[in-house]
Each structure stands twice: as C-alpha cells, then as structure tokens.
Protein backbone atom coordinates (compact mmCIF):
# COMPACT_ATOMS: atom_id res chain seq x y z
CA UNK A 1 -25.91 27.13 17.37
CA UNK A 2 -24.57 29.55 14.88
CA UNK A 3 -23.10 29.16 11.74
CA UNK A 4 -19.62 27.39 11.00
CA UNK A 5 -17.59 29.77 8.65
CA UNK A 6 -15.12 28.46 6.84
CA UNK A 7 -12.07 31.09 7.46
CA UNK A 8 -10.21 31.96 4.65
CA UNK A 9 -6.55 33.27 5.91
CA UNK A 10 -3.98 34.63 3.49
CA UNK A 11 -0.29 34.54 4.62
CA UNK A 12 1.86 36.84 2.48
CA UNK A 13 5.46 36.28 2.04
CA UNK A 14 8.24 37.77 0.81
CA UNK A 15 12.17 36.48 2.04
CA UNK A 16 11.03 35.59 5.74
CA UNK A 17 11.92 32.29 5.75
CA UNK A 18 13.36 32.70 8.94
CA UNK A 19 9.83 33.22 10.31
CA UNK A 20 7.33 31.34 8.30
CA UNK A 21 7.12 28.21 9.63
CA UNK A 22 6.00 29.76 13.15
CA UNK A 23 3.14 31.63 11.41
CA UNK A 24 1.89 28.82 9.32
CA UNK A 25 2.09 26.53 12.34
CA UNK A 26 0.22 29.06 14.05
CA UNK A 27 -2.53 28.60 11.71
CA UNK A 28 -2.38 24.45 11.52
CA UNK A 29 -2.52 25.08 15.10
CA UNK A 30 -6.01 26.77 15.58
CA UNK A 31 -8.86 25.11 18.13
CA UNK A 32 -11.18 25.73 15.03
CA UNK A 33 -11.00 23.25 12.11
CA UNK A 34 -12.71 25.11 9.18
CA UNK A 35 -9.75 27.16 8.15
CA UNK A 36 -8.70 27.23 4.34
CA UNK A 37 -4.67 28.91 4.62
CA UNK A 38 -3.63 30.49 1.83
CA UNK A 39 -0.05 31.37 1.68
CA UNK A 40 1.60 32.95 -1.18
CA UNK A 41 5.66 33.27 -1.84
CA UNK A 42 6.04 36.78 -3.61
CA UNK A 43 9.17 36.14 -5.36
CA UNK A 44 10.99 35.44 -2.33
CA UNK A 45 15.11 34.31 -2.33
CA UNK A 46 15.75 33.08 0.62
CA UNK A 47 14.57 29.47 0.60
CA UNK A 48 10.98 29.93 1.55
CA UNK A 49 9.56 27.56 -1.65
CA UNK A 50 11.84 24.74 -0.07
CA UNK A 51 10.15 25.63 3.46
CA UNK A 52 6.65 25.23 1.75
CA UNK A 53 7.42 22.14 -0.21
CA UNK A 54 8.01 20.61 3.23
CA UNK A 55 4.28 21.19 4.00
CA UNK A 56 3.35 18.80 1.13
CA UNK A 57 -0.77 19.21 0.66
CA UNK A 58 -1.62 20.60 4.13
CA UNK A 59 -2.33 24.30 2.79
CA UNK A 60 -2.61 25.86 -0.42
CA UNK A 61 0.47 27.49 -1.69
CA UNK A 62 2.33 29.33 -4.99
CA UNK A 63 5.05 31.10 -5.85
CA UNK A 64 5.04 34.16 -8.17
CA UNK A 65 7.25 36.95 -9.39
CA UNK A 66 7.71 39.76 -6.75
CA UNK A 67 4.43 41.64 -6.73
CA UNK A 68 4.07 43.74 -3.42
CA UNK A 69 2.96 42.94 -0.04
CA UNK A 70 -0.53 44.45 -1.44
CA UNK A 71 -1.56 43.14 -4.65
CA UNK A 72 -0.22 39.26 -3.04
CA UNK A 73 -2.94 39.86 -0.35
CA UNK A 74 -5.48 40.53 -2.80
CA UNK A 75 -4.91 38.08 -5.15
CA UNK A 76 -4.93 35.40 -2.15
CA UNK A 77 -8.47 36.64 -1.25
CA UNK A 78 -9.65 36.38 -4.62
CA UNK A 79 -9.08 32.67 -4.66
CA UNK A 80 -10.48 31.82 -1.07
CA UNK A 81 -13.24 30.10 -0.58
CA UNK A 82 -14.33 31.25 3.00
CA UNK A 83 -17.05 33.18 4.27
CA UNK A 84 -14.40 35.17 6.63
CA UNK A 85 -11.45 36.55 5.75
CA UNK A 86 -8.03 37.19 7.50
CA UNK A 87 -4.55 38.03 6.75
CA UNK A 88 -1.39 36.84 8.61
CA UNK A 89 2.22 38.27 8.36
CA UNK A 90 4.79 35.79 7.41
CA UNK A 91 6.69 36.76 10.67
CA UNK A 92 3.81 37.17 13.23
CA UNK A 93 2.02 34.56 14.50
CA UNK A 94 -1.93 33.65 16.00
CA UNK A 95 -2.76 31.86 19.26
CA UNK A 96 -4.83 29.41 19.35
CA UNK A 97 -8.43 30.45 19.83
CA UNK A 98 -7.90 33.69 17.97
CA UNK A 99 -10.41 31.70 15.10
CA UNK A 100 -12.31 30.34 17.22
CA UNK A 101 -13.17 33.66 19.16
CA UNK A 102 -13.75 35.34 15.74
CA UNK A 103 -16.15 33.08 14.69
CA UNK A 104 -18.25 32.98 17.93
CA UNK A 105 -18.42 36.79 18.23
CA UNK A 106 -19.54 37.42 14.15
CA UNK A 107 -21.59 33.96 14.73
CA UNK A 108 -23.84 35.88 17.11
CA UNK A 109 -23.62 39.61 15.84
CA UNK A 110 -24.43 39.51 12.80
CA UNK A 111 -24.12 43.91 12.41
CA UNK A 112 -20.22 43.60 12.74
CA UNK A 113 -18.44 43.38 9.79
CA UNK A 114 -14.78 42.44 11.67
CA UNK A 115 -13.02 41.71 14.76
CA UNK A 116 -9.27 42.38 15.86
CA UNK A 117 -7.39 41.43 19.33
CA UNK A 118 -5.29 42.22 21.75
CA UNK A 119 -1.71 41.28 20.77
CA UNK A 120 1.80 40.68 22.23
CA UNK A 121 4.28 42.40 20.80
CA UNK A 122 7.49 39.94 20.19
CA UNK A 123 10.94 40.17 19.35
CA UNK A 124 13.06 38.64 16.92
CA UNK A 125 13.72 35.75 19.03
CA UNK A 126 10.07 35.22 19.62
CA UNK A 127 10.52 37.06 23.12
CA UNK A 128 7.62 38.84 24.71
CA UNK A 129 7.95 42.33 25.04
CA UNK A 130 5.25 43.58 25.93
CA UNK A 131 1.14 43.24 25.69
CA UNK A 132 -1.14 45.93 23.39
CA UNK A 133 -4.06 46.17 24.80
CA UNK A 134 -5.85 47.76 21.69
CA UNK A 135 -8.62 50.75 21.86
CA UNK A 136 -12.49 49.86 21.54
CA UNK A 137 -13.84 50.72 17.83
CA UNK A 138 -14.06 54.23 17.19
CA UNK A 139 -15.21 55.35 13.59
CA UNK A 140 -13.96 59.04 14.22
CA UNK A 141 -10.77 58.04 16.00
CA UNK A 142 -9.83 56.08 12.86
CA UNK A 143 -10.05 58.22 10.30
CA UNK A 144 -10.04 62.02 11.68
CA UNK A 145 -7.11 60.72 14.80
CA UNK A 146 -5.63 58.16 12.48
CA UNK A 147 -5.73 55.82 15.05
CA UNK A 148 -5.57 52.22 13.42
CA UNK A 149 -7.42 50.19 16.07
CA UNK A 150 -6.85 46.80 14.15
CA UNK A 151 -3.65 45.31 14.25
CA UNK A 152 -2.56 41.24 13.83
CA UNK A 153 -5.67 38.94 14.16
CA UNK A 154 -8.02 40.74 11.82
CA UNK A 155 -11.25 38.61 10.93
CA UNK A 156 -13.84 40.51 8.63
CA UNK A 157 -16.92 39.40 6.70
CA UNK A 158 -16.45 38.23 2.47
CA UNK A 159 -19.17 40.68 1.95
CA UNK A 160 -17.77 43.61 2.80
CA UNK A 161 -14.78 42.40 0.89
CA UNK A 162 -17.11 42.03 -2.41
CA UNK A 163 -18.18 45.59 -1.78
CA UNK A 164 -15.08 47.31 -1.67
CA UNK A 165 -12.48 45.18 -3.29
CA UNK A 166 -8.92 44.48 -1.63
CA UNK A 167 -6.19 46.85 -0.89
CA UNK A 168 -5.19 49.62 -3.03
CA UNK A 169 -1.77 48.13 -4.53
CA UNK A 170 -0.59 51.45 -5.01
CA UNK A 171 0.08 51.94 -1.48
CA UNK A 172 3.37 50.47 0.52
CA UNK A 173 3.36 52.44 4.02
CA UNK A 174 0.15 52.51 5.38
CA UNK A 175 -2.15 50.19 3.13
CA UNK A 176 -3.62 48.71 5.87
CA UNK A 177 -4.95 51.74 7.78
CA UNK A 178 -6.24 52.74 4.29
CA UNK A 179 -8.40 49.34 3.93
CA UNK A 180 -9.98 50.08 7.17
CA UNK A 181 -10.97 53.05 7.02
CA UNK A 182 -12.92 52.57 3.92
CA UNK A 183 -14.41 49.05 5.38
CA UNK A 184 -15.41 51.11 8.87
CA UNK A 185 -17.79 53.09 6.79
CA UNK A 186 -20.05 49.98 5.95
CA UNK A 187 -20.45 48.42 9.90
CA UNK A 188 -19.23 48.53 13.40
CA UNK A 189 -15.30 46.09 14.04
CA UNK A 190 -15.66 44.40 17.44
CA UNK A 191 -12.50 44.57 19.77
CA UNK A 192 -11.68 41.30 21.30
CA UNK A 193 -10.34 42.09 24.59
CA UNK A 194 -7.76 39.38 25.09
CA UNK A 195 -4.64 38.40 23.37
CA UNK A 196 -4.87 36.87 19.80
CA UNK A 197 -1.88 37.30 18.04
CA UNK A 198 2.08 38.04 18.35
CA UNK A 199 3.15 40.87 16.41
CA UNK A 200 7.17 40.64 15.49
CA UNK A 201 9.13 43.58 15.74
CA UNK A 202 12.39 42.99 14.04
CA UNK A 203 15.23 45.33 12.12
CA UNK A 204 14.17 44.49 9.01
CA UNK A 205 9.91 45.09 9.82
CA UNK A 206 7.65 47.38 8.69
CA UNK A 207 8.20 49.10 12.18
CA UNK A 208 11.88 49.64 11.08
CA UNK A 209 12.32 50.23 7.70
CA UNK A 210 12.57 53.96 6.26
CA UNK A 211 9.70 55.20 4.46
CA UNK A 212 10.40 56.93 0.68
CA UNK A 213 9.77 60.68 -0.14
CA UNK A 214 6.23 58.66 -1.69
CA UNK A 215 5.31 56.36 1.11
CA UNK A 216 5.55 59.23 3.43
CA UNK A 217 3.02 60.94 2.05
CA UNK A 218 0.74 58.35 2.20
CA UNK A 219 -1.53 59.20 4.71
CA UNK A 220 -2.34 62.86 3.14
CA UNK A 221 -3.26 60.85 0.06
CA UNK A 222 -5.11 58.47 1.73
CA UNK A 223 -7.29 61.01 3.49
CA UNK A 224 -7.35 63.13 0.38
CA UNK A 225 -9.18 60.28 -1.31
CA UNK A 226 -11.21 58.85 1.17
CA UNK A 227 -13.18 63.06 1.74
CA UNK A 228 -13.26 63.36 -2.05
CA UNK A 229 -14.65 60.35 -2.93
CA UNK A 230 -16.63 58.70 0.18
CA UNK A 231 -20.23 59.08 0.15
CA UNK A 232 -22.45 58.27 3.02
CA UNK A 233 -20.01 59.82 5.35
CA UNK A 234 -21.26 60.38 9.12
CA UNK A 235 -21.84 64.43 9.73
CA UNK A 236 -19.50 64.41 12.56
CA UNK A 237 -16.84 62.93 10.22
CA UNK A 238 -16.98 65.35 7.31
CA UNK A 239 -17.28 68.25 9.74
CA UNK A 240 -13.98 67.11 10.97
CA UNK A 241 -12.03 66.89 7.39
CA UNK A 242 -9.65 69.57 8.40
CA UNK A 243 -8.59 67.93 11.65
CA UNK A 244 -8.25 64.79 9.97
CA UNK A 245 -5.60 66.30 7.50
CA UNK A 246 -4.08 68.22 10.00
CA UNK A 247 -3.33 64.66 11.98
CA UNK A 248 -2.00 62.95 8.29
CA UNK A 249 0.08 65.55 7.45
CA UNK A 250 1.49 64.84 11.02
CA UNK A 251 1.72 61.23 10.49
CA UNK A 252 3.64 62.34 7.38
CA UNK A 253 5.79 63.93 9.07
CA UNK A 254 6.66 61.72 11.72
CA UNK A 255 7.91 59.16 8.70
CA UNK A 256 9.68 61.68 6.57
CA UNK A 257 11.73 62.70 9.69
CA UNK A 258 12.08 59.23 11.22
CA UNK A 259 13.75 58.66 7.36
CA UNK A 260 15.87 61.79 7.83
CA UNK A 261 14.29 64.21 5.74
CA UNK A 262 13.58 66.91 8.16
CA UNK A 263 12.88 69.77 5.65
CA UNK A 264 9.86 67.58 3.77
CA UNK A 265 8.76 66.82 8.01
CA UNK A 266 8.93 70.62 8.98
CA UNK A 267 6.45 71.01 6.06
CA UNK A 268 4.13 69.04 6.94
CA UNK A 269 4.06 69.75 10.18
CA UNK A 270 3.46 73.61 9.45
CA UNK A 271 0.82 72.58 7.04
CA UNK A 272 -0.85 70.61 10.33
CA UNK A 273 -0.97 73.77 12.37
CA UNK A 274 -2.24 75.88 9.54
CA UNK A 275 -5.49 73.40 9.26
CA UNK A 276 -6.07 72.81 12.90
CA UNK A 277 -3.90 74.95 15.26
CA UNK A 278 -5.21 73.41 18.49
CA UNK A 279 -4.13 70.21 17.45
CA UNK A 280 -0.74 70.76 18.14
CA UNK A 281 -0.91 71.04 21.61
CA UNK A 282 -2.94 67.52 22.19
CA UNK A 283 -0.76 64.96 24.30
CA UNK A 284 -0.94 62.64 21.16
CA UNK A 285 0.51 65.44 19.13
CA UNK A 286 3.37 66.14 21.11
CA UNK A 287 4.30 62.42 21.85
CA UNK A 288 3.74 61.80 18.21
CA UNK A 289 6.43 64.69 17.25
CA UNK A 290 8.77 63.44 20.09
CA UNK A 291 8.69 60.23 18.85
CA UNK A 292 9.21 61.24 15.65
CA UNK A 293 12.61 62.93 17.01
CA UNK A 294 14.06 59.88 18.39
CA UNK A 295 17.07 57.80 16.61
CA UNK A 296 16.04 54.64 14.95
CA UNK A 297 18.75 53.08 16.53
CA UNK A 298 16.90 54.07 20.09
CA UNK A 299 13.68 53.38 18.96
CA UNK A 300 15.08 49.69 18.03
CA UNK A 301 16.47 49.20 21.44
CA UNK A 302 13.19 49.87 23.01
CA UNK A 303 11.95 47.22 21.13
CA UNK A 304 14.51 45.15 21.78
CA UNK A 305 14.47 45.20 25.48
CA UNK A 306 10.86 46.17 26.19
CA UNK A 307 9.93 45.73 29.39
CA UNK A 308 9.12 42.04 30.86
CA UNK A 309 5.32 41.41 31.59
C-alpha cells in the first residue's frame, strides 16, 4: 500500500462569489479524506467573505488586499502543509475521484512529478459543453509548440515546488503555462485519461477577457527567459529555440489581435515567419491565426452553445 499524501489545494479568489461555493464543495466533496483546502479572498467585493464565513472551521480561509491571481496562489502554497499540491479556480470545479486518482498514480510512480485530467468544459450555468480530452505529456510540445497540456485538476509533488518556487507574480496572461514549463524540466507529468475537473467558460473568464499591450507579450518573455536562463536543457529542445519563438510570437499575436490591436499582431506574426518560415504553413498555425481573426462576440457564442455530448 502506498503512501497517504496529505493534498494541499489552494483556491484563489477574487469577486466570484457567484461560483465559489460549487468549487469549494467540490473539494469537501472528494472520495479522498486527506485534503488540507486552502482558499484565499484577494480583496474581493462582491460578498465572497460572507460566503466563507458560512463555512465556519471546515477549511482554512483569509482575506487580504487585492494582490493578483499569482502572488495569492503562492502565498497559499507557502502555508500548506501537504506533500501534494494543487490549485483550483474559484469558478471551476473537481469531480470526485480527481484526488483520489492523483494520489494512486504518484503513490506508485514515484519519477512523476504531476498529473492533470481530462476536463469538461462548462458554461456559466454549469452546462456541459463539451469534453477535452487533453494530449499525453510532451516536453517539446510544451515549450517549443506552446502547447499547455495541463489544464484544471493539476496535482504535482511539494518538492518540485521547493525547487523552483511558485509562479512568477509578474505575469497575468499566461502564468500558468510559464510554471510548467519550468517544472517539466525536472520530471515526466502523467495524463490521466478520464475526466477530473469542469473548467467554466464565462464572459468575464480568463478565456474572455482582453489581454494588455504587456500581457500579450507574455509568451515572448516567457520563452525569452526560460532559453537564457535554463540549464540542463534537453539537446532537442535548445536546438529548437528559434521555432519555439517563432510559435510565442504567434501566440502573441493571436492575443494582441483578439484585443484589437492588429498592427502590434501583424508584428509579431512577421517576426514568426522571419525565425521559422515553415511554421507558418502547419495546420496549428493556420487555425491558430484563424482563430485569432474571429469576433469575441463569436468566439463567446461557441462557448455558449457548444455542442451537446
């Protein structure tokens, strides 16, 4: 019999009240018992302290003044107690044996540093649109594709955490993608192939919202940093550096023109073709610029009809 962990899950929130008690009761739900939930209130407005004060003692809980989405995260972790580690959104949810499943695989395999699901994508009425069926772990599709394999019901190893510290708090677009790509580089993530989690698409989500001038240039920056300063890299992985901008500076332009800036999106995308020119003709590339092209207001009724499965 392996070990039991004591999971440490962090739920971040900031004014999604309307939300929050379906997450945390996703959590107080779980098959497995040895869960410590953290959730933190960054300086929300809407009510959510009054939501938590309803919970009396069952989790620990604080409010503090309005911090970010990042920094909250890390200073949850920093407190927990767990040998595993997991973050929740305050408007997404986890079904029940998504601990439990964790736990059993990192029990027994004891090379993989984390684990991420399947997931059901969800609308604001807590409608199913759709399944994800994510991609098995790649290294190289990660961080020269960009292709963030992890999504909602991410369980990963204390450890690794101690190694490498939380999420860069500078970052507001694409922090997560950031975090693991640098975590990939110390052990192999295990996809779960079944559904975990519920990931809420809403108009005022992440999937929505209009990036800045800054927060769509994250992922150049993020893949600046990560060749400059990595060591240990795999060969194929550095050999590929230029591809691997080429894609960011694609990604970048997807969000600056998704935001309406299409002169800062044309840039990038003619810096893309200047470091790879191939890669402009992959299937990704062209459904990534199309996609790019479409209204918001499409792109949110897509979401919000989905297809029934």
């Amino acid at each position: 019999m392996g070990m039991t962990f004591r999971v440490s899950i962090v739920i971040p929130t900031y004014n999604n009240a309307q939300y929050l008690k379906t997450a945390i009761d996703s959590v107080l739900a779980q098959s497995y018992g040895n869960i410590e939930l953290i959730v933190l209130d960054d300086g929300s407005t809407d009510g959510t302290t009054e939501i938590l004060r309803e919970y009396g003692t069952a989790f620990k809980w604080n409010s503090h003044a309005n911090i970010g989405q990042s920094a909250t995260l890390n200073k949850g972790w920093a407190s927990a107690t767990g040998e595993i580690f997991s973050y929740l959104s305050a408007d997404d949810a986890l079904l029940p044996r998504a601990v439990q499943d964790a736990v059993d695989f990192l029990n027994g395999n004891d090379s993989c540093i984390l684990t991420y699901c399947d997931y059901d994508l969800i609308n604001e009425y807590s409608q199913k649109i759709r399944t994800v069926q994510t991609p098995e772990f790649d290294y190289w599709d990660m961080v020269v594709r960009l292709i963030c394999q992890p999504g909602p019901g991410v369980f990963f190893r204390r450890s690794v955490f101690e190694k490498i510290g939380g999420w860069d708090e500078r970052l507001r677009q694409i922090p997560d993608l950031d975090y693991w790509i640098r975590l990939g580089i110390h052990g192999p993530f295990k996809h779960i192939p079944s559904v975990g989690a519920l990931y809420r698409v809403h108009e005022e989500s992440q999937t929505f919202a209009k990036a800045d001038y800054r927060g769509a240039q994250e992922p150049v920056e993020v893949i600046k940093r990560f060749y400059a300063q990595q060591n240990g890299m795999p060969d194929r992985i550095r050999g590929d550096s230029k591809r691997s901008l080429s894609n960011a500076y694609l990604m970048s332009a997807r969000l600056h023109i998704r935001s309406n800036r299409s002169l800062p999106g044309a840039r990038n995308i003619f810096y893309a073709f200047r470091l790879h020119p191939l890669g402009m003709v992959e299937p990704r590339t062209i459904k990534l610029l199309i996609n790019a092209l479409l209204s918001r207001s499409f792109y949110k009724l897509w979401y919000r009809i989905g297809r029934k499965t």
